[in-house]
PDB file of N, CA and C in Angstrom:
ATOM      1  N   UNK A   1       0.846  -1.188   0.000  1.00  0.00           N
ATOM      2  CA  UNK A   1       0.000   0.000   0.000  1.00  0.00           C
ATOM      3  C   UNK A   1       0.884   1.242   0.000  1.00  0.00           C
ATOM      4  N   UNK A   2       0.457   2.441  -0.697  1.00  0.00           N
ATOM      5  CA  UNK A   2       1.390   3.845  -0.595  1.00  0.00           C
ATOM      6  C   UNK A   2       0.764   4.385   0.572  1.00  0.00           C
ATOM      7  N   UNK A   3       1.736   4.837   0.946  1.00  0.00           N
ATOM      8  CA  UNK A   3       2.198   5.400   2.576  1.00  0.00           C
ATOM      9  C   UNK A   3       3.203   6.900   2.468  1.00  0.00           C
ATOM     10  N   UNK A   4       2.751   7.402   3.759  1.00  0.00           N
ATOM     11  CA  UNK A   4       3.860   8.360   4.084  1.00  0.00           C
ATOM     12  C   UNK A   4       5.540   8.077   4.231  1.00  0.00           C
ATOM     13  N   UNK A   5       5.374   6.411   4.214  1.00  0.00           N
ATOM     14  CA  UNK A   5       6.890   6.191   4.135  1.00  0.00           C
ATOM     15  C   UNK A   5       7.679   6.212   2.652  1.00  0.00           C
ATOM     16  N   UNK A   6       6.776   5.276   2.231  1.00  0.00           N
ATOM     17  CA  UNK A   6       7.408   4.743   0.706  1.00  0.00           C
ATOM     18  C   UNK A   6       7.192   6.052   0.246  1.00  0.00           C
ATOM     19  N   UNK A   7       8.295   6.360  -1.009  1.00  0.00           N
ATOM     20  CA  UNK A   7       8.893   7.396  -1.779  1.00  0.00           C
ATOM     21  C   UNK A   7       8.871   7.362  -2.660  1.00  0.00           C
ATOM     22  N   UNK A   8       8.262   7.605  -3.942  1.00  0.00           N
ATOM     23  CA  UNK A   8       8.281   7.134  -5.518  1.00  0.00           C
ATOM     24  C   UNK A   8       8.626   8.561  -6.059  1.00  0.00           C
ATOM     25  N   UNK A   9       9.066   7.907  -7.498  1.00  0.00           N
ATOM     26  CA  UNK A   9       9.179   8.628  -8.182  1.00  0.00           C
ATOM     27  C   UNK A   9       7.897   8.617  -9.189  1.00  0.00           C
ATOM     28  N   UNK A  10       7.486   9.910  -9.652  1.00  0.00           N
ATOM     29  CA  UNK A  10       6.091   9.788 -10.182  1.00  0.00           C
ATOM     30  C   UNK A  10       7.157  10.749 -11.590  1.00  0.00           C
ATOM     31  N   UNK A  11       6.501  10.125 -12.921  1.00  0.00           N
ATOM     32  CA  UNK A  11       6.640  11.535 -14.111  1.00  0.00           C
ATOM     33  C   UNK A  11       4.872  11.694 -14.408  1.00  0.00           C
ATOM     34  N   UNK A  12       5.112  13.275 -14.413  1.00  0.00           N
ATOM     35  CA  UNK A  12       3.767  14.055 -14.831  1.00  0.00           C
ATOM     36  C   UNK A  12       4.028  14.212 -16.158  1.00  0.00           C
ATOM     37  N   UNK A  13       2.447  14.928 -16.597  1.00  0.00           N
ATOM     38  CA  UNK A  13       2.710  15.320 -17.879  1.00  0.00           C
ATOM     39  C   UNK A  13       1.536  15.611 -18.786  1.00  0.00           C
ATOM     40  N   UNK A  14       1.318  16.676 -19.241  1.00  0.00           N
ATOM     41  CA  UNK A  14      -0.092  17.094 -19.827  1.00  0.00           C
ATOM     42  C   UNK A  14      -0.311  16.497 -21.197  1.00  0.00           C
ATOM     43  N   UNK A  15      -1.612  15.865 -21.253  1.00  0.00           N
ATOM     44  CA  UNK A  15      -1.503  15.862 -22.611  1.00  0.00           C
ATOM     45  C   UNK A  15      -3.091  16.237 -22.846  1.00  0.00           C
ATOM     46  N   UNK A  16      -3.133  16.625 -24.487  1.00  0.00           N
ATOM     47  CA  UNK A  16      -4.165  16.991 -25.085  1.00  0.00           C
ATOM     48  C   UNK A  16      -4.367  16.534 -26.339  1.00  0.00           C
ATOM     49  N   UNK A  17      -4.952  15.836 -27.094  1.00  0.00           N
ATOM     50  CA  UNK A  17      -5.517  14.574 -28.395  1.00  0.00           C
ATOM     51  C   UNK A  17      -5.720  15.733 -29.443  1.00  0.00           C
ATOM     52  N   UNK A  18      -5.466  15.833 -30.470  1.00  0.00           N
ATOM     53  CA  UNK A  18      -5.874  16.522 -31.609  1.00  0.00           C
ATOM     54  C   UNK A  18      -7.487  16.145 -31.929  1.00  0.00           C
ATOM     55  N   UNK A  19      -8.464  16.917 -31.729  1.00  0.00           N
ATOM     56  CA  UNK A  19      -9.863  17.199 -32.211  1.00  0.00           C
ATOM     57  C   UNK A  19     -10.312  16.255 -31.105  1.00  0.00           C
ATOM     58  N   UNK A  20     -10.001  16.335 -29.692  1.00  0.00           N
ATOM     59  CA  UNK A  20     -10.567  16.031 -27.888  1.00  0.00           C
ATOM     60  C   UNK A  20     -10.775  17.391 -27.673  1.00  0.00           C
ATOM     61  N   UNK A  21     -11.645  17.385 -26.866  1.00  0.00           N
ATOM     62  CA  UNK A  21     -12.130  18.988 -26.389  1.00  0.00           C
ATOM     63  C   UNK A  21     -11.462  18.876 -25.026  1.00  0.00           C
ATOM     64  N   UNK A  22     -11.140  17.793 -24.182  1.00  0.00           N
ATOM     65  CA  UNK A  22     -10.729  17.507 -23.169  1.00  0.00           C
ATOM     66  C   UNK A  22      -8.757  17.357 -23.192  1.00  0.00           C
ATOM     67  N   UNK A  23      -8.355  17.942 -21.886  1.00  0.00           N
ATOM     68  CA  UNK A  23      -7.041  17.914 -21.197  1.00  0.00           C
ATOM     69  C   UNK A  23      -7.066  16.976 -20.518  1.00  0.00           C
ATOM     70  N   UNK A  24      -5.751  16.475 -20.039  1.00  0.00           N
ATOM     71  CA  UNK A  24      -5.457  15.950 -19.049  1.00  0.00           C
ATOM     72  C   UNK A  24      -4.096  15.917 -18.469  1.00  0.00           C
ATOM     73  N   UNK A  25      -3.682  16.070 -17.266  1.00  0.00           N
ATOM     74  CA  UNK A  25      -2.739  15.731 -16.613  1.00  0.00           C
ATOM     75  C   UNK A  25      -2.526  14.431 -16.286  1.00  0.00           C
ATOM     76  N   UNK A  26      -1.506  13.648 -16.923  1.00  0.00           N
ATOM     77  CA  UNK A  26      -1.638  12.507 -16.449  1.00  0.00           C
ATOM     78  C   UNK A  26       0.162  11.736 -15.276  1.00  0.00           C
ATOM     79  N   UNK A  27      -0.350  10.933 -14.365  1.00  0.00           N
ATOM     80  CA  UNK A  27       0.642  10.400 -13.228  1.00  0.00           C
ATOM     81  C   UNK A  27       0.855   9.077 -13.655  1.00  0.00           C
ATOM     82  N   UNK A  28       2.305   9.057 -13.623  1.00  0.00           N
ATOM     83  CA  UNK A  28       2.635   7.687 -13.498  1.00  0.00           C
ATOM     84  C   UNK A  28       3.683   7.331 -12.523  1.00  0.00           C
ATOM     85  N   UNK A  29       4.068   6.160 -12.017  1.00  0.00           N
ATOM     86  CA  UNK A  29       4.962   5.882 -10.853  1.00  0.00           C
ATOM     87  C   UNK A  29       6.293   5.193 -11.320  1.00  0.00           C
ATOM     88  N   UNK A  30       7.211   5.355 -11.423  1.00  0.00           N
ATOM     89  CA  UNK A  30       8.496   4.891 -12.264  1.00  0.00           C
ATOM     90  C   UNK A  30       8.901   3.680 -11.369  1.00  0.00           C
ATOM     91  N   UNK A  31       9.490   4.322 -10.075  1.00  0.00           N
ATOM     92  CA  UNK A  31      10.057   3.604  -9.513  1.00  0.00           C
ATOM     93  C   UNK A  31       9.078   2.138  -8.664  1.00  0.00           C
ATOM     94  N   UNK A  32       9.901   1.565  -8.404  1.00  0.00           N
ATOM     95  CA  UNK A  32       9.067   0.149  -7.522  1.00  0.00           C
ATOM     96  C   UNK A  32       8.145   0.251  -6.874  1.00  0.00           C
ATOM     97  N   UNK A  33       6.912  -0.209  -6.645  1.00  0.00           N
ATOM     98  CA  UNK A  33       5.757   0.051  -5.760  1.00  0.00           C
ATOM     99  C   UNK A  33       6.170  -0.669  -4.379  1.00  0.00           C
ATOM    100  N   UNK A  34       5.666  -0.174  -3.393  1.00  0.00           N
ATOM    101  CA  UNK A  34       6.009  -0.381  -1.729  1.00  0.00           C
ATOM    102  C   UNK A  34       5.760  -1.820  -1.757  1.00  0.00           C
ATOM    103  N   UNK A  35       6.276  -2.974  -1.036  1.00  0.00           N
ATOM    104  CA  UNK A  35       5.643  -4.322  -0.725  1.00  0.00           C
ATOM    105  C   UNK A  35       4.027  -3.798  -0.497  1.00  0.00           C
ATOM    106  N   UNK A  36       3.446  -5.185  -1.087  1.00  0.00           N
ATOM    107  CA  UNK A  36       2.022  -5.129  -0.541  1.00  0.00           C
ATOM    108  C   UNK A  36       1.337  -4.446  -1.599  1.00  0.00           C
ATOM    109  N   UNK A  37       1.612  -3.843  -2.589  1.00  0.00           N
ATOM    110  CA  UNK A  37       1.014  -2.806  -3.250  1.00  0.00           C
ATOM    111  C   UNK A  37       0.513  -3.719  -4.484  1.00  0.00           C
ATOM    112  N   UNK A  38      -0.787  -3.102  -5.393  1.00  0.00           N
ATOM    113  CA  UNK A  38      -1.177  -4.531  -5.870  1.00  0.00           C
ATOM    114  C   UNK A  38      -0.663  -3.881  -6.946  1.00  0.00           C
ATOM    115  N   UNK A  39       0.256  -3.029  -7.400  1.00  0.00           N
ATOM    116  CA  UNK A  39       0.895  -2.680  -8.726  1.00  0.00           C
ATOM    117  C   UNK A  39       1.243  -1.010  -8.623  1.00  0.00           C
ATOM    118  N   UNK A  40       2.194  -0.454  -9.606  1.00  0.00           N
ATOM    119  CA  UNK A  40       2.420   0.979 -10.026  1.00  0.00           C
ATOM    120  C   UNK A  40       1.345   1.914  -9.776  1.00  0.00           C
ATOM    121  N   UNK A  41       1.280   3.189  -9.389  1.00  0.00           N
ATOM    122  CA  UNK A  41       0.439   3.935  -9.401  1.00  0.00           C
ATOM    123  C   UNK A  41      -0.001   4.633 -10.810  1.00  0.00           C
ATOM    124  N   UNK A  42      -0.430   4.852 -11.296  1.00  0.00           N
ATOM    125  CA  UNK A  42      -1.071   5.567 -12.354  1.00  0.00           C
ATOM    126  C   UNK A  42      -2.542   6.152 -12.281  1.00  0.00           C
ATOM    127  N   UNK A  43      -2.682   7.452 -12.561  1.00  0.00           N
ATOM    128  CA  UNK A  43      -4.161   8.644 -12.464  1.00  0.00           C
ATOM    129  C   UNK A  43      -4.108   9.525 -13.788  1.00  0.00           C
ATOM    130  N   UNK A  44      -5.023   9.742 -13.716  1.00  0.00           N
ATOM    131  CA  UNK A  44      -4.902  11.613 -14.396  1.00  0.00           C
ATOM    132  C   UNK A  44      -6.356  12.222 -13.824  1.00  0.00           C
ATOM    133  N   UNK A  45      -6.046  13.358 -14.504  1.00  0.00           N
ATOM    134  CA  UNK A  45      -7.054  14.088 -13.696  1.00  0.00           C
ATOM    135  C   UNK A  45      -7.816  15.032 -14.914  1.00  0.00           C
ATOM    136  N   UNK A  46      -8.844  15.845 -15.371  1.00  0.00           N
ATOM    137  CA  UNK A  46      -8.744  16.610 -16.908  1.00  0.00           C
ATOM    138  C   UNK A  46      -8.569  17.681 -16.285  1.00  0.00           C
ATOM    139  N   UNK A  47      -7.841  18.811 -16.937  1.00  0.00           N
ATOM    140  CA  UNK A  47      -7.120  20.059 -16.569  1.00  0.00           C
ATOM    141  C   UNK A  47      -7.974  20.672 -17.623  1.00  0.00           C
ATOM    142  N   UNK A  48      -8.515  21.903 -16.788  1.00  0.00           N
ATOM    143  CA  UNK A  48      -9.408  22.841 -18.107  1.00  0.00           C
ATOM    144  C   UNK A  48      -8.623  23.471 -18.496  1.00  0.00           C
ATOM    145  N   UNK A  49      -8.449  23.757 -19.621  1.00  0.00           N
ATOM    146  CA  UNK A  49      -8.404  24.959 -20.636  1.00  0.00           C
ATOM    147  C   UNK A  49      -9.233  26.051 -21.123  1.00  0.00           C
ATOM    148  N   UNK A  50      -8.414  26.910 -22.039  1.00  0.00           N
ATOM    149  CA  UNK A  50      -9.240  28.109 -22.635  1.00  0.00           C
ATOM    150  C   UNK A  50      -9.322  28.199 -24.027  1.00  0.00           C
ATOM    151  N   UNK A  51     -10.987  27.510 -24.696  1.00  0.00           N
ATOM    152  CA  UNK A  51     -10.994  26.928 -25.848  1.00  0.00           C
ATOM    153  C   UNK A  51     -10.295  28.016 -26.942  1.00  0.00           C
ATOM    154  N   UNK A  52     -10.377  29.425 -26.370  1.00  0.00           N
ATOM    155  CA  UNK A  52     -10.616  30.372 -27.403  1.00  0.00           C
ATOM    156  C   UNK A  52      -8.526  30.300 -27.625  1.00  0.00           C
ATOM    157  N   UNK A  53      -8.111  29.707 -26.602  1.00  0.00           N
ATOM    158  CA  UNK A  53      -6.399  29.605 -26.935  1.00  0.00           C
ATOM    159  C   UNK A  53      -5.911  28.283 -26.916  1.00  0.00           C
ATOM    160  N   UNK A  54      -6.761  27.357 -28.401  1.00  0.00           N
ATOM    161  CA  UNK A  54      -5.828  25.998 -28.546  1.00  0.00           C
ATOM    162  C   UNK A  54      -5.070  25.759 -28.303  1.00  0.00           C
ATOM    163  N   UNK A  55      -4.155  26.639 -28.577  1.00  0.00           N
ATOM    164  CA  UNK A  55      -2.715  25.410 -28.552  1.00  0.00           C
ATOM    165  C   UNK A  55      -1.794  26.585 -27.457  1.00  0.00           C
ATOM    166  N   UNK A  56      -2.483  26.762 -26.153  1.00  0.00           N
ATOM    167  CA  UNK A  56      -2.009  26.939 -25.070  1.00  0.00           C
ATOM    168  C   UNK A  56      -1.699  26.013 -24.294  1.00  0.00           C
ATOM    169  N   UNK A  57      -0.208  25.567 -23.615  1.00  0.00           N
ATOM    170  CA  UNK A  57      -0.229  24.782 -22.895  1.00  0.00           C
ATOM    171  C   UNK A  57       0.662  24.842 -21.494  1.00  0.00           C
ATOM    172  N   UNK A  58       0.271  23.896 -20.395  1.00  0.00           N
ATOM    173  CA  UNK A  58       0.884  24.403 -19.154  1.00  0.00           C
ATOM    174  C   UNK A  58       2.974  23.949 -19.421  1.00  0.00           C
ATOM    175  N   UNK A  59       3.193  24.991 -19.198  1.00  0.00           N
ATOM    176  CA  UNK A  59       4.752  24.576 -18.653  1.00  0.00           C
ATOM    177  C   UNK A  59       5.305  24.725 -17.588  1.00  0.00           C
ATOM    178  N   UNK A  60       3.991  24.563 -16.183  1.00  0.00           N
ATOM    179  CA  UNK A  60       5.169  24.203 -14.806  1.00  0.00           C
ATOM    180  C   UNK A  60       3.932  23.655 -14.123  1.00  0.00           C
ATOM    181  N   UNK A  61       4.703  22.759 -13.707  1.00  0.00           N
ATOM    182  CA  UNK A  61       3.942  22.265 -12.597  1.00  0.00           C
ATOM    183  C   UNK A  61       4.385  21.942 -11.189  1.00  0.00           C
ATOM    184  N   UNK A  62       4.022  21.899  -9.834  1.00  0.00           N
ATOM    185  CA  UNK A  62       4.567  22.714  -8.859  1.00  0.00           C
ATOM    186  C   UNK A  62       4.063  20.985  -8.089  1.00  0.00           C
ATOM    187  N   UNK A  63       5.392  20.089  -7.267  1.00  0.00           N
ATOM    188  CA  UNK A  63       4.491  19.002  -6.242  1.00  0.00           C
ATOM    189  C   UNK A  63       4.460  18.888  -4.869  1.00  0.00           C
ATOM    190  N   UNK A  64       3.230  18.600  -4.292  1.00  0.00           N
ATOM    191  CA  UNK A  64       3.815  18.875  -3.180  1.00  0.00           C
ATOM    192  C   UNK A  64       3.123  17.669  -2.507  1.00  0.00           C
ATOM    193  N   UNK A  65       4.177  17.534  -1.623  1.00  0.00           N
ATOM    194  CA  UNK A  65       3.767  15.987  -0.430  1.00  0.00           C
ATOM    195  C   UNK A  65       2.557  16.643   0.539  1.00  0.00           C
ATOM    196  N   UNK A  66       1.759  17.822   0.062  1.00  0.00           N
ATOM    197  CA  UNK A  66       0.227  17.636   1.363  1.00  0.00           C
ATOM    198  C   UNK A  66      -0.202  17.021   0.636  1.00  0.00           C
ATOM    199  N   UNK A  67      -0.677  16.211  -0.342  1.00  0.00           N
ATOM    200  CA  UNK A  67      -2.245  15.894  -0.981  1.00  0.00           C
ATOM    201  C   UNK A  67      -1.548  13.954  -0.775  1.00  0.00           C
ATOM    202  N   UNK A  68      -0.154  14.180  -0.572  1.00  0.00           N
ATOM    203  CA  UNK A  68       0.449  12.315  -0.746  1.00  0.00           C
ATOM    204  C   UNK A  68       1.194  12.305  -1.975  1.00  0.00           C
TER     205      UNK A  68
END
């Protein structure tokens, strides 16, 4: 199970589909999952945008250990 102990390495990374109206930020877990864990972490989440500026996209993203 992920815990306040175990430490991963996660790569982020936005992506957006040519003719998707939808974003997303998506997580993945590189390094080894904690014993017990029933596999890698992987999420995303959809990140809004501003239709009227297509091909705007985020270049920083900021992490922080409150949310885990």
């Amino acid at each position: 199970m992920h815990n306040d102990v175990h430490l991963s390495d996660i790569f982020a990374y936005y992506e957006r589909k040519p003719g998707e109206t939808a974003a997303r930020v998506v997580l993945s877990e590189l390094s080894a999952p904690p014993e017990g864990a029933a596999g890698k972490y992987k999420g995303s989440a959809e990140y809004p945008y501003n239709p009227q500026f297509p091909a705007d996209f985020p270049i920083y993203m900021q992490v922080s250990t409150k949310y885990g």
